[in-house]
N, C-alpha and C. Protein backbone atom coordinates (compact mmCIF):
# COMPACT_ATOMS: atom_id res chain seq x y z
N UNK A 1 155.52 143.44 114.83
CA UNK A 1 155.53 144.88 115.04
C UNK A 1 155.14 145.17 116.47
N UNK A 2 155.75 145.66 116.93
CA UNK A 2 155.88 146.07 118.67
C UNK A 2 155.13 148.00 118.28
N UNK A 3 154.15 147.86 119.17
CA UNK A 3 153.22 149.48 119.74
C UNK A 3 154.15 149.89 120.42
N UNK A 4 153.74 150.95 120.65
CA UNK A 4 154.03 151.65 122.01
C UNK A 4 153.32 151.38 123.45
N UNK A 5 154.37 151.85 124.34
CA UNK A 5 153.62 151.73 125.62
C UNK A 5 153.54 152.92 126.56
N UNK A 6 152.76 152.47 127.21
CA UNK A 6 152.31 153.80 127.96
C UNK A 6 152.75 153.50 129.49
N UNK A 7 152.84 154.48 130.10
CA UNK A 7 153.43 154.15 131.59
C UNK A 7 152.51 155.16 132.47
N UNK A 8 152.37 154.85 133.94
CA UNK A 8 151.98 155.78 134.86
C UNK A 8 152.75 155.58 136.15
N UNK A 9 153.39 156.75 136.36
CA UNK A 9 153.98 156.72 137.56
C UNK A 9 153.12 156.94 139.07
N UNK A 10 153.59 156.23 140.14
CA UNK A 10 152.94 156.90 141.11
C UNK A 10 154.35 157.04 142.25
N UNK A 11 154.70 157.86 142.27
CA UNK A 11 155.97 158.69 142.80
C UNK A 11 155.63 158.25 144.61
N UNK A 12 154.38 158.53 145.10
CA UNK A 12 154.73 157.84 146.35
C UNK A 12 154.98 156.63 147.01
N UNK A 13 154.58 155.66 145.99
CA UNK A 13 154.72 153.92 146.30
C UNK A 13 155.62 153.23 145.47
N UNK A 14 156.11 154.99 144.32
CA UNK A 14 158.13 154.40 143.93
C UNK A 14 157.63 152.99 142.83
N UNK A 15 156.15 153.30 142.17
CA UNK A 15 156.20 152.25 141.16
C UNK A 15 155.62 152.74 139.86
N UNK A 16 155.54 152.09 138.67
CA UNK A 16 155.25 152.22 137.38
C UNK A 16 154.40 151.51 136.69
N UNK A 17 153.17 151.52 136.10
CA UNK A 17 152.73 150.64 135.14
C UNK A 17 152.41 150.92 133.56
N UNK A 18 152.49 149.55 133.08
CA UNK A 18 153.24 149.72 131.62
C UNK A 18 152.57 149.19 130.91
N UNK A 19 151.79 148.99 129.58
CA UNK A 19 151.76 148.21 128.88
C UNK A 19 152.35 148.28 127.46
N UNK A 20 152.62 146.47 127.05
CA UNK A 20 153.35 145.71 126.78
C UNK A 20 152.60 145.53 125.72
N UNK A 21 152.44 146.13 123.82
CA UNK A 21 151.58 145.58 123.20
C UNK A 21 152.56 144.93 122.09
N UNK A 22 152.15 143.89 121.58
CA UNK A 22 152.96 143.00 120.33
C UNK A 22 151.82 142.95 119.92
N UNK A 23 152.29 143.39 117.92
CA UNK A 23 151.38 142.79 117.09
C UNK A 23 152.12 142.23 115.93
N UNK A 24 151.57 141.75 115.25
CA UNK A 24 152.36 140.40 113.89
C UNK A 24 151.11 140.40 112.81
N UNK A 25 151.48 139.97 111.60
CA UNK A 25 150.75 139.69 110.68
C UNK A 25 150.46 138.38 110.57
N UNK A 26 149.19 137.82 110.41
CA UNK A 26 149.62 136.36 110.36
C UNK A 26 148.46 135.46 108.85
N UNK A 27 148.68 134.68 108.82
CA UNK A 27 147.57 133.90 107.64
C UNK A 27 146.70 133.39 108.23
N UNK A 28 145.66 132.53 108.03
CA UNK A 28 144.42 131.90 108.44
C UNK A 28 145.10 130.56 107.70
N UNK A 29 144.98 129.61 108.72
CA UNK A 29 145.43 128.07 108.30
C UNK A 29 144.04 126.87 108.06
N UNK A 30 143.28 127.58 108.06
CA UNK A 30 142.00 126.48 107.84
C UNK A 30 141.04 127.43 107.55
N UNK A 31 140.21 126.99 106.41
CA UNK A 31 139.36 128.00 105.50
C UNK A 31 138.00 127.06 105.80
N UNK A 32 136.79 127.53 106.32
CA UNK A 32 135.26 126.55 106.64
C UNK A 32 134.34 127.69 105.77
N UNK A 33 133.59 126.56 105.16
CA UNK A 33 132.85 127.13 104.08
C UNK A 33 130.91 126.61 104.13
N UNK A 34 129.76 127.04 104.84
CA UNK A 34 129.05 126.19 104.27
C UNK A 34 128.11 127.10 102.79
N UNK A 35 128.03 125.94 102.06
CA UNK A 35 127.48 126.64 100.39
C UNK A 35 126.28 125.62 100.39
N UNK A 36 125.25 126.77 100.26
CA UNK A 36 123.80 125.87 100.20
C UNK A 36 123.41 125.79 98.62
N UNK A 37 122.97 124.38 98.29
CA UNK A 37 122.37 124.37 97.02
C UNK A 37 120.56 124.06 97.00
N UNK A 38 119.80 124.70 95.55
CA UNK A 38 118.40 124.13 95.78
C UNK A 38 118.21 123.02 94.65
N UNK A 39 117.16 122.62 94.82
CA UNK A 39 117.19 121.94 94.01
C UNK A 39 115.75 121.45 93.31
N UNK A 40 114.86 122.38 92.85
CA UNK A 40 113.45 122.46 93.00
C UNK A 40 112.99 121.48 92.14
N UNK A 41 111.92 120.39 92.19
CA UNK A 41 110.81 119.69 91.17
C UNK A 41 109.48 119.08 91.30
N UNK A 42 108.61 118.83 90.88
CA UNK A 42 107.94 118.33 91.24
C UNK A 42 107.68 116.44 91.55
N UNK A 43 109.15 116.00 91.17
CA UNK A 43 109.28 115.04 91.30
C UNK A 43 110.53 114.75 92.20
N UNK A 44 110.26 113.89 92.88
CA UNK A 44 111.11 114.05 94.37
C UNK A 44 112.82 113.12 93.82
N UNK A 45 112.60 112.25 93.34
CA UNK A 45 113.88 111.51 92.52
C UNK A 45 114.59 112.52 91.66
N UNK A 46 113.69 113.31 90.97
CA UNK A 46 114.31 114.30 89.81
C UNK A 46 115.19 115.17 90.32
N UNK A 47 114.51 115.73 91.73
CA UNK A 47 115.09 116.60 92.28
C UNK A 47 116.81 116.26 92.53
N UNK A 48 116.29 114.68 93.50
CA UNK A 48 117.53 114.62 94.12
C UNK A 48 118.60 114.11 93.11
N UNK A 49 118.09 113.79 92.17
CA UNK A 49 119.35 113.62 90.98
C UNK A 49 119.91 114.90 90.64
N UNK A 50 118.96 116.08 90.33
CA UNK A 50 119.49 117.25 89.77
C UNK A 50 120.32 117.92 91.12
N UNK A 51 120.18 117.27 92.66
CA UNK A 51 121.12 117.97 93.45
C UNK A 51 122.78 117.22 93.15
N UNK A 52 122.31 115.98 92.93
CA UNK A 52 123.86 115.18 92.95
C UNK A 52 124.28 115.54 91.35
N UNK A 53 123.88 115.62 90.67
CA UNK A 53 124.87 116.24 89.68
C UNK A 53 125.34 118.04 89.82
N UNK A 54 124.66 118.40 90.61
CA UNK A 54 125.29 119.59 90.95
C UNK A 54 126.43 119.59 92.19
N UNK A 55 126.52 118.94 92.78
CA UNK A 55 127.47 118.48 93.68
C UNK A 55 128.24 117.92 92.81
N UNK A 56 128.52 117.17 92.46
CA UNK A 56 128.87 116.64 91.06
C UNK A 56 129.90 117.65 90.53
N UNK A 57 129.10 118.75 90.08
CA UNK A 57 130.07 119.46 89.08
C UNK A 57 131.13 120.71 90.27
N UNK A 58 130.27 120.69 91.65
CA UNK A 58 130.99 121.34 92.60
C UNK A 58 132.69 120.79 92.95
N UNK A 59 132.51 119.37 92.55
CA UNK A 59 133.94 118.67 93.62
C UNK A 59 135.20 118.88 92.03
N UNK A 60 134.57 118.85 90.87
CA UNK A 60 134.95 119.56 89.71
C UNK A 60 135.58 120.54 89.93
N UNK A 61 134.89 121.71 90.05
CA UNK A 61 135.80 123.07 90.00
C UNK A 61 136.27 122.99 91.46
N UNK A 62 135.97 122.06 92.63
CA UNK A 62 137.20 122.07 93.88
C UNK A 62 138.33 122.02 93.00
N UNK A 63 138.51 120.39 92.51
CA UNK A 63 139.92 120.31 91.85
C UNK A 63 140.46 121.60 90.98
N UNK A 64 139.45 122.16 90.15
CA UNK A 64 140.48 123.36 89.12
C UNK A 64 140.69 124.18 90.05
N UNK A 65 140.18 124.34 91.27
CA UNK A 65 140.24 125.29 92.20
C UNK A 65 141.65 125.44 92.83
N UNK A 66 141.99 124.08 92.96
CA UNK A 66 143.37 123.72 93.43
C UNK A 66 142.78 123.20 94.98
N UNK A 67 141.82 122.42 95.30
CA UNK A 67 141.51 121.92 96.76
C UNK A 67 140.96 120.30 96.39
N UNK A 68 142.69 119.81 96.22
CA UNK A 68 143.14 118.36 95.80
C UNK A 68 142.33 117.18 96.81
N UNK A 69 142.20 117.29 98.01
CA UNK A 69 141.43 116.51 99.06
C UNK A 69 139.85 116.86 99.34
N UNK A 70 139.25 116.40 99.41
CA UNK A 70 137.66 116.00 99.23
C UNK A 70 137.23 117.17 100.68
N UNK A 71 136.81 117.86 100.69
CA UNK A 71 136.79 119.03 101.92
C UNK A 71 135.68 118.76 102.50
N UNK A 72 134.15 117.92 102.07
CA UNK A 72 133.06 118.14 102.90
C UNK A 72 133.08 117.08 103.60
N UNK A 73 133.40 118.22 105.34
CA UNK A 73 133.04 117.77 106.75
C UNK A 73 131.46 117.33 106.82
N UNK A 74 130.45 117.93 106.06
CA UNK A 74 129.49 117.15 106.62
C UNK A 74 128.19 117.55 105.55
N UNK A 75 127.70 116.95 105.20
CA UNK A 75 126.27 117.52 104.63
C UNK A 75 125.02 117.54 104.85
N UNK A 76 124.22 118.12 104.48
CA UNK A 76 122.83 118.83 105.64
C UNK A 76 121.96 118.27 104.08
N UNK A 77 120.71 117.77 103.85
CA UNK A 77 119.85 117.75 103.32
C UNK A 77 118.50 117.80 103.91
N UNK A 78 117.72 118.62 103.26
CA UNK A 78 116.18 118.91 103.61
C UNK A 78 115.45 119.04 102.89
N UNK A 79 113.79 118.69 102.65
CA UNK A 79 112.92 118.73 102.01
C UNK A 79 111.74 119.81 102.25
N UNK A 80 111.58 120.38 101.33
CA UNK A 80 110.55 121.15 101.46
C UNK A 80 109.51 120.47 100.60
N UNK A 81 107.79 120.38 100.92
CA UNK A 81 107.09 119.59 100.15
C UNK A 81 105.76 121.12 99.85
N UNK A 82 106.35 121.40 99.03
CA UNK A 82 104.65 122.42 98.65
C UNK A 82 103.56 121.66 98.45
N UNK A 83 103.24 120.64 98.66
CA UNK A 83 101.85 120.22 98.07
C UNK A 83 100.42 120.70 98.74
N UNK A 84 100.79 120.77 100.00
CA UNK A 84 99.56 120.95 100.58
C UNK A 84 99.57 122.62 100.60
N UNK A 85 100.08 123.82 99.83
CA UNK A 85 100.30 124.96 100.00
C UNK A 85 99.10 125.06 98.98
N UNK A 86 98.33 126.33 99.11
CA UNK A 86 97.50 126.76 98.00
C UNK A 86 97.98 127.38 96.52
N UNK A 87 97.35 127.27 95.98
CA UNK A 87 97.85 127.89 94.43
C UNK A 87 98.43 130.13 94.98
N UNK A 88 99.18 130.36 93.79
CA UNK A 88 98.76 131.52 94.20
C UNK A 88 98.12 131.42 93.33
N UNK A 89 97.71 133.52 93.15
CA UNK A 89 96.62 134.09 93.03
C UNK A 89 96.29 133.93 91.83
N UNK A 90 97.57 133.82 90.91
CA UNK A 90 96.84 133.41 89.17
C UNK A 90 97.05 132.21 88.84
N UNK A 91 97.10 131.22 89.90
CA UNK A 91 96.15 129.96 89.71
C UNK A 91 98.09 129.05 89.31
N UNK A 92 99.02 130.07 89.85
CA UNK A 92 100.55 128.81 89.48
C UNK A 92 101.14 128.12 91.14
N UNK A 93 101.73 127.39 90.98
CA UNK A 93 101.94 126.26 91.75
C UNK A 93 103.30 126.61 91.39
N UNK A 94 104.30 126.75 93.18
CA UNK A 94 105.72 125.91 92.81
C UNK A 94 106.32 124.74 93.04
N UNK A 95 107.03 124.42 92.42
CA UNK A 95 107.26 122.94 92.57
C UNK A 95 106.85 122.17 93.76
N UNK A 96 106.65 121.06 93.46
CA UNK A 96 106.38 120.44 94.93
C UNK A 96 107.15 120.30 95.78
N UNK A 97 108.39 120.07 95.57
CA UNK A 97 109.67 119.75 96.16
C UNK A 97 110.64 120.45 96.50
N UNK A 98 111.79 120.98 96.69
CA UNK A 98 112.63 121.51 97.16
C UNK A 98 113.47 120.82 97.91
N UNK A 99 114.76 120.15 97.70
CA UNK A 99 115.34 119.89 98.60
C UNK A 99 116.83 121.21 98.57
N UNK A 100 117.46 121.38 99.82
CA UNK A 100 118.03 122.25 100.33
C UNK A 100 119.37 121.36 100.71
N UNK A 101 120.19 121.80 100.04
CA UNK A 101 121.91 120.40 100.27
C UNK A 101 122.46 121.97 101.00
N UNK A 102 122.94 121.57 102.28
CA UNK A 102 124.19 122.96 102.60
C UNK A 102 125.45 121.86 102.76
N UNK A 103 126.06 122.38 102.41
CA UNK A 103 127.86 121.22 101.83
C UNK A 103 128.49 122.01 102.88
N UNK A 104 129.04 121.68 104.35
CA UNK A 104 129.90 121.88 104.81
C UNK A 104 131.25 121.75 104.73
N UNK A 105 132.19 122.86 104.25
CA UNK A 105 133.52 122.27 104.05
C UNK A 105 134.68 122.64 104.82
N UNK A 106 135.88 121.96 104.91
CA UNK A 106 136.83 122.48 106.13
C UNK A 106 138.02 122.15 105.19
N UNK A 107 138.94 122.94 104.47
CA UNK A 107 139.85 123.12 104.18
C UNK A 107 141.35 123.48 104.35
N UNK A 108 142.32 123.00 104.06
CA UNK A 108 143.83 123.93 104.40
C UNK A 108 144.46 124.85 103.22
N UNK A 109 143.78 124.13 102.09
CA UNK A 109 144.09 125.08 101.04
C UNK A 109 142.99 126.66 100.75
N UNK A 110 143.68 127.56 101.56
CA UNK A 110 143.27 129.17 101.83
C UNK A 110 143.32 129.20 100.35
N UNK A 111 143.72 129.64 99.48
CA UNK A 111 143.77 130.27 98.33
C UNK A 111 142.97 129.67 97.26
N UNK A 112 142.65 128.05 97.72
CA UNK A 112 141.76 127.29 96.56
C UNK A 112 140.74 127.49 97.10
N UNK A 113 139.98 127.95 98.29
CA UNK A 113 139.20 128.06 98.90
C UNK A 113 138.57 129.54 98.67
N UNK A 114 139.16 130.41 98.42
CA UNK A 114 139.28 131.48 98.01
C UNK A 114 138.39 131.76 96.70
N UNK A 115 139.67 131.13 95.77
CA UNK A 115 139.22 130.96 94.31
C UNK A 115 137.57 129.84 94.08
N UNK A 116 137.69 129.31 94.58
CA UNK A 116 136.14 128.42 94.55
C UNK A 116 134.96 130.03 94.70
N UNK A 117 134.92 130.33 96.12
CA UNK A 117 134.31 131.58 96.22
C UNK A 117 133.98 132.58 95.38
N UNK A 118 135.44 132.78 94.72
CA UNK A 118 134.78 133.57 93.30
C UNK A 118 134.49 133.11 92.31
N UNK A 119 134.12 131.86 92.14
CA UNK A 119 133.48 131.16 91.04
C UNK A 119 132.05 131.35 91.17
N UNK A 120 131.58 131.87 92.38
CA UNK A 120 129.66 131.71 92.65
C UNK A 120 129.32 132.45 91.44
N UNK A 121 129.60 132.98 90.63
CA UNK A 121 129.15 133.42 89.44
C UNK A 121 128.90 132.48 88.11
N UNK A 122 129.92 132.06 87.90
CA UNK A 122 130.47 130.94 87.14
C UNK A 122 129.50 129.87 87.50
N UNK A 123 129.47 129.15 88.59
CA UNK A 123 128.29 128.39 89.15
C UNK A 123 126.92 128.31 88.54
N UNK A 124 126.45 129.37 89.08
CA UNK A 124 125.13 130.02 88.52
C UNK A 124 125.16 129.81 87.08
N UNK A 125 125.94 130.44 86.45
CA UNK A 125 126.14 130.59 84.71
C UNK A 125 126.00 128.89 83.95
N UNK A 126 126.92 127.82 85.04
CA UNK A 126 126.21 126.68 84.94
C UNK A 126 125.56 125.59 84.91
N UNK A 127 124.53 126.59 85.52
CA UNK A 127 123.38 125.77 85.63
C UNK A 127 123.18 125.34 86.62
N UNK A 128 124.25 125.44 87.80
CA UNK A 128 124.24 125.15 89.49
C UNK A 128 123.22 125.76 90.19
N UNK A 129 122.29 125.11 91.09
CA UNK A 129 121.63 125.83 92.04
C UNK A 129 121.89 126.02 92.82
N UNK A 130 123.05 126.69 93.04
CA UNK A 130 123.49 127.75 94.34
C UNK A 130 123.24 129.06 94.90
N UNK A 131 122.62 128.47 95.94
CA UNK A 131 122.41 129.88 96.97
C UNK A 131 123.26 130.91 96.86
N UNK A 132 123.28 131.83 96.09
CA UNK A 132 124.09 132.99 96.42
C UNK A 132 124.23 133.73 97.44
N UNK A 133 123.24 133.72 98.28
CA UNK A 133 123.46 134.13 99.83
C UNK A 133 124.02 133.53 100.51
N UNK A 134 124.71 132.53 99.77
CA UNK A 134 125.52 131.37 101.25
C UNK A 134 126.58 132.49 101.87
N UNK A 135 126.28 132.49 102.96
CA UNK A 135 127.60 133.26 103.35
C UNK A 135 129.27 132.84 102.99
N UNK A 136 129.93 133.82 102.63
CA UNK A 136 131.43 133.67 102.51
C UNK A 136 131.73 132.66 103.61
N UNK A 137 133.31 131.89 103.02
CA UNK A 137 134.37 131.23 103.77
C UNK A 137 134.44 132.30 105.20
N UNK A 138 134.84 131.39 106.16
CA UNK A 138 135.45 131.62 107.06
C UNK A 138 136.85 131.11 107.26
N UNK A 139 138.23 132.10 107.54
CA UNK A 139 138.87 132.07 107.92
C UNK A 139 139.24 132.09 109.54
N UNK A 140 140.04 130.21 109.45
CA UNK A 140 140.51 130.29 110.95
C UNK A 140 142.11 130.48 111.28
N UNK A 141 142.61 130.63 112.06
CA UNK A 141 143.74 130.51 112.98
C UNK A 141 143.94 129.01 113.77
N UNK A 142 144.69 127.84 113.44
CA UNK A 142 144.55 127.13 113.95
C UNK A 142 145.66 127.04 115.12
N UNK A 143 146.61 127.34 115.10
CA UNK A 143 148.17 127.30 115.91
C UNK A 143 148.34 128.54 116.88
N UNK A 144 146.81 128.99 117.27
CA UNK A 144 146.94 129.68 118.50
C UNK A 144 147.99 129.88 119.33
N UNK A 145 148.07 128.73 120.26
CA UNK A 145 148.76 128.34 121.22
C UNK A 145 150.52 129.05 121.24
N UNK A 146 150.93 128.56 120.11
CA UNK A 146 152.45 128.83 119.55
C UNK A 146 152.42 130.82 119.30
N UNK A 147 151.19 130.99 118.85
CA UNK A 147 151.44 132.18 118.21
C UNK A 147 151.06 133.31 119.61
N UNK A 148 150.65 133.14 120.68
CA UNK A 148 149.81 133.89 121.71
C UNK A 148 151.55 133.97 122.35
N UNK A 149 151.88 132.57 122.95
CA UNK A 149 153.40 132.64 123.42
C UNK A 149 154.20 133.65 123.04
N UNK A 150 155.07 133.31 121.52
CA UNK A 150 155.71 134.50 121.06
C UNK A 150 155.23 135.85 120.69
N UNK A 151 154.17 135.93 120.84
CA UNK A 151 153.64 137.55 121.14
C UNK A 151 153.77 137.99 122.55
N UNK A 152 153.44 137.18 123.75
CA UNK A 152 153.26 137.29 124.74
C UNK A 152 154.81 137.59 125.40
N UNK A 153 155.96 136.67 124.90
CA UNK A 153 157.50 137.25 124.90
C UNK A 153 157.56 138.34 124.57
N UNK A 154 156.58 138.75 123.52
CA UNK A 154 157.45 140.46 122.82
C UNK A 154 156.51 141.64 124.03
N UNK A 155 155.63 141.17 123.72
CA UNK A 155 155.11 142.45 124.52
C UNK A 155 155.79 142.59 125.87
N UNK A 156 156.10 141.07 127.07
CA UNK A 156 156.43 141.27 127.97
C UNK A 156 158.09 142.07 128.28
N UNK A 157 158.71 141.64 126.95
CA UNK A 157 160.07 142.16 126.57
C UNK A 157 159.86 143.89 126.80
N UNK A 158 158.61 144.25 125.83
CA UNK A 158 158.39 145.84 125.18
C UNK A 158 157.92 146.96 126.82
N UNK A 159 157.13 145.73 127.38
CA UNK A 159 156.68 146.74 128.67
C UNK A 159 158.30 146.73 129.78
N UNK A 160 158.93 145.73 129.81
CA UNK A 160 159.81 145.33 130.64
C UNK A 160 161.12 147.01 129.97
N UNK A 161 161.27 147.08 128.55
CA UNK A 161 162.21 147.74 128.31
C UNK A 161 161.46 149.49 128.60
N UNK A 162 160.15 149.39 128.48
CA UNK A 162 159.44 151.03 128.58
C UNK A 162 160.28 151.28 130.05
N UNK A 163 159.80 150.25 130.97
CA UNK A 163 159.67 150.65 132.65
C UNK A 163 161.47 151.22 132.98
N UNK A 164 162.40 150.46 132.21
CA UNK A 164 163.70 150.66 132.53
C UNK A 164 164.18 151.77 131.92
N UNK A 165 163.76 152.06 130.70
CA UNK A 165 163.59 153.40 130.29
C UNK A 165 163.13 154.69 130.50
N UNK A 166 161.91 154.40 131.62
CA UNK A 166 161.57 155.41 132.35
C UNK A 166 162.19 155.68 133.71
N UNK A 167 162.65 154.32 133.99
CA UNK A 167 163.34 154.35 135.64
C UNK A 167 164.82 154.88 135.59
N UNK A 168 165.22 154.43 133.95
CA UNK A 168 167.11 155.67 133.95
C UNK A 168 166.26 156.76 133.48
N UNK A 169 165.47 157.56 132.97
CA UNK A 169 165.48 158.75 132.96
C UNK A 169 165.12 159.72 134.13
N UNK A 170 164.71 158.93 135.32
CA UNK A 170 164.30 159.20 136.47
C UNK A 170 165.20 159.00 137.26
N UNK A 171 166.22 158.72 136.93
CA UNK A 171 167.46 157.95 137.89
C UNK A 171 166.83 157.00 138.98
N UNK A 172 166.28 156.06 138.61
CA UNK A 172 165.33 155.18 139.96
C UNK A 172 165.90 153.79 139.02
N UNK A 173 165.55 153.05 139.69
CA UNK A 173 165.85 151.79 138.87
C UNK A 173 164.95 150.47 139.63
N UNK A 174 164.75 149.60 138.48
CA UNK A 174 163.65 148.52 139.14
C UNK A 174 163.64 147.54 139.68
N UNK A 175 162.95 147.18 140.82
CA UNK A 175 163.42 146.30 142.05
C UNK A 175 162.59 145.01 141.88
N UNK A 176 161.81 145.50 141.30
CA UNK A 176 160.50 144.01 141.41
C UNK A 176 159.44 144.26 140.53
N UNK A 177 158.40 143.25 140.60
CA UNK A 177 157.13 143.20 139.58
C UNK A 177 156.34 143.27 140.81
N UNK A 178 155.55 143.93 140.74
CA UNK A 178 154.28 144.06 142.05
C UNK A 178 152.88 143.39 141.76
N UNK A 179 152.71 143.25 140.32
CA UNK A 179 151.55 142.28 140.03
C UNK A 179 151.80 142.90 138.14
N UNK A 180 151.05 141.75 137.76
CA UNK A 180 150.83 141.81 136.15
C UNK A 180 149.47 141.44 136.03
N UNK A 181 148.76 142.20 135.21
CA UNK A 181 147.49 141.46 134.08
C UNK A 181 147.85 141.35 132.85
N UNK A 182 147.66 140.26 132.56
CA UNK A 182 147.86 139.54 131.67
C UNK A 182 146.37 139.37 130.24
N UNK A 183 146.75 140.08 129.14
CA UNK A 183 145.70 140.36 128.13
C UNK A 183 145.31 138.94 128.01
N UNK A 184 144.95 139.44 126.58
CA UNK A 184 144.41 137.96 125.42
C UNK A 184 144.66 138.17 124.17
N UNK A 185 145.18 137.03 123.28
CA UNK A 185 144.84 137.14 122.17
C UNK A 185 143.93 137.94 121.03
N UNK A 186 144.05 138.77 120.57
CA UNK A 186 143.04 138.93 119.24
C UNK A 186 143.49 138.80 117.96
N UNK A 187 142.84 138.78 117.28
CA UNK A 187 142.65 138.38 115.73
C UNK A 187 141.87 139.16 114.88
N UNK A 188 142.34 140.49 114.06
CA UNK A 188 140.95 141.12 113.32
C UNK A 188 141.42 140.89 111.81
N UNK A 189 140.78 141.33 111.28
CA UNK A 189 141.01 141.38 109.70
C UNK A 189 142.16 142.08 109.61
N UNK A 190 142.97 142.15 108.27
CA UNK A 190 144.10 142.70 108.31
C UNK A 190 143.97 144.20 107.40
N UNK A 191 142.21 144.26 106.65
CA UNK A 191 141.87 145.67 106.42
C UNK A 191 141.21 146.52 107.35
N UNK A 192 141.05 146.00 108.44
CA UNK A 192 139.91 146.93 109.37
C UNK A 192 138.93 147.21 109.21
N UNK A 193 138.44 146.24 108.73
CA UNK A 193 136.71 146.52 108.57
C UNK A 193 136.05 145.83 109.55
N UNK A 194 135.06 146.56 110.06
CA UNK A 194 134.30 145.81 111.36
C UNK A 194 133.66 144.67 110.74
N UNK A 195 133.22 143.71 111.87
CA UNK A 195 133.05 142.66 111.23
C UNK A 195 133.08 141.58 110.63
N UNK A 196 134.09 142.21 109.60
CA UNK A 196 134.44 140.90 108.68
C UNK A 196 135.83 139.97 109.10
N UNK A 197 136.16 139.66 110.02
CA UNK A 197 137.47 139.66 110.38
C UNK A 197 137.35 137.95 110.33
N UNK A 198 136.54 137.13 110.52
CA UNK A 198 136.38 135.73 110.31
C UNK A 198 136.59 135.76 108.74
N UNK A 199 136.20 136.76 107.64
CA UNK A 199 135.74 136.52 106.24
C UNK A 199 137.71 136.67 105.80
N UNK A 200 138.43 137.15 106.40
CA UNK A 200 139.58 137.72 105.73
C UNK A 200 140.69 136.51 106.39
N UNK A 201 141.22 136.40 105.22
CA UNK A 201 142.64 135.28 105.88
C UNK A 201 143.62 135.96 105.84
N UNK A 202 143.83 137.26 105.47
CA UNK A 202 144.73 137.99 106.24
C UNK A 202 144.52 138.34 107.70
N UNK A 203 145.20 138.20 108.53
CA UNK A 203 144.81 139.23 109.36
C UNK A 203 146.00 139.50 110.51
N UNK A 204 145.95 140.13 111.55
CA UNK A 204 146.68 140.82 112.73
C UNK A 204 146.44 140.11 114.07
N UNK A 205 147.53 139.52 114.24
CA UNK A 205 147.58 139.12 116.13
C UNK A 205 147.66 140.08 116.85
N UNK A 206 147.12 140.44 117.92
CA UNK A 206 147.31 141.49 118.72
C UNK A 206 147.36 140.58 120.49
N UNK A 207 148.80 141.28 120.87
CA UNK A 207 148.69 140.52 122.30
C UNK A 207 148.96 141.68 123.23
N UNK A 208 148.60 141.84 124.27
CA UNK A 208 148.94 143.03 125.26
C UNK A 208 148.83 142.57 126.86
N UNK A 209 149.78 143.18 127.21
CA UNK A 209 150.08 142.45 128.86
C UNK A 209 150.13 143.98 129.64
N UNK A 210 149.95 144.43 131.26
CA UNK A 210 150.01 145.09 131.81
C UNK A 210 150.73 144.55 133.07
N UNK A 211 151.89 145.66 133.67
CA UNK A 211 152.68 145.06 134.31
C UNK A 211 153.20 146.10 135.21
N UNK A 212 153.31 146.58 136.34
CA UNK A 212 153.63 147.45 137.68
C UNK A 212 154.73 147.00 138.15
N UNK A 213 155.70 147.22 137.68
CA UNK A 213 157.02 147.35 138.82
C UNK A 213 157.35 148.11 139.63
N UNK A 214 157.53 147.92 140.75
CA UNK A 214 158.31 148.69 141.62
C UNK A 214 159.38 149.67 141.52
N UNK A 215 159.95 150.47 142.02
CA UNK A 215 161.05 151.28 141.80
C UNK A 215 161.98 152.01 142.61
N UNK A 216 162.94 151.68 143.05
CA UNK A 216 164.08 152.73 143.79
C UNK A 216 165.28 153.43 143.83
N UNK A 217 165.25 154.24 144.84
CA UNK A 217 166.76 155.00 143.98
C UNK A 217 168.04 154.19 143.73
C-alpha cells in the first residue's frame, strides 16, 4: 500500500521536495519466548525433580501445540535458599528452596507459538509452576534486508511519480535529483497499539524516502 506524498515547491531555485512513503503488511518469521517456571521445596532434589517433570510436560503440549523441533535456545536455572530468612510473624516458614527455570525459546512456527501462549491457563490447571507473568512471545522480522529494498523501490517510484505530477501541472519538468534523505525501516503492530508491536506477528512495514528535484521550463 503506497501513502501519499507531500511536495514543497520553492519557485525561485525551480525545485520540489517529496516524500516517498511505501507501506505492506507483513508476518513475523521467528517467534522468542522466555517462560519462567518455580519450583518450590524444602528439599533441594525434590525440587529439581518437580522442575524437570514440569518441563517435561512443557515439550508435551510444544508438540500438541504444533512446534515439531525442540525450541529451547537456552536455559537459565537459579536457586533461591530461604533458610537463613526468619520465620514470619505466625511462626510459618517458606520453603527452603526455590529454584527459578526461565526456558528460553526461539521458534519458526508463529502460530504453534501462539497457541502454546494460550495454554498458560491450561498449564496452571496442571499442576505446572508457571510464572504467569512471564511476559508474552515476541515477534520478529527476520528477512529485513529483502523487505526494506522492495519498499524502498516503491516509495522511491511514489515520490519520483508525485514530483512529475506536479512538474506537468506546472508545465516545468524535471532535470535532476539535488539531494535525497533516505528514511528507515519500521515495523509496528498491525492493530496500533502502542507498545505492543514486538507482542503482535502481524504487523506493517513502513519505508519513507525524501527526495528534491530540480525543475525547468
Amino acid at each position: 500500500r503506497l501513502a501519499g506524498a507531500i511536495g514543497v515547491v520553492q519557485q525561485a531555485q525551480r525545485r520540489i521536495t517529496v516524500t516517498g512513503v511505501a507501506e505492506q503488511p507483513v508476518k513475523g518469521d521467528m517467534a522468542v519466548w522466555e517462560l519462567r517456571f518455580w519450583a518450590p521445596h524444602d528439599d533441594l532434589a525434590a525440587a529439581r525433580a518437580k522442575l524437570d517433570k514440569d518441563l517435561n510436560l512443557l515439550r508435551g503440549m510444544m508438540q500438541q501445540s504444533g512446534i515439531t523441533e525442540n525450541p529451547i535456545m537456552r536455559e537459565v536455572i537459579t536457586v533461591r535458599d530461604a533458610g537463613v530468612q526468619p520465620p514470619a510473624m505466625d511462626g510459618s516458614r517458606p520453603p527452603r528452596y526455590t529454584l527459578q527455570s526461565r526456558q528460553i525459546m526461539r521458534s519458526t512456527a508463529i502460530s504453534g507459538m501462539a497457541a502454546l501462549h494460550g495454554r498458560m491457563a491450561e498449564m496452571v490447571g496442571n499442576g505446572l509452576g508457571v510464572d504467569t507473568g512471564s511476559p508474552p512471545p515476541h515477534y520478529q522480522v527476520l528477512k529485513t534486508e529483502t523487505l526494506q529494498q522492495e519498499l524502498q523501490a516503491l516509495a522511491t517510484r511514489q515520490a519520483l511519480a508525485s514530483a512529475q505530477q506536479f512538474a506537468a501541472e506546472n508545465r516545468l519538468r524535471i532535470v535532476g535529483v539535488q539531494h535525497a534523505v533516505q528514511g528507515k525501516l519500521t515495523l509496528r503492530g498491525a492493530d496500533g497499539i502502542d507498545g505492543n508491536d514486538d507482542e503482535e506477528s502481524d504487523k506493517i512495514a513502513r519505508f519513507s524516502i525524501e527526495v528534491t528535484y530540480q525543475l525547468a521550463e
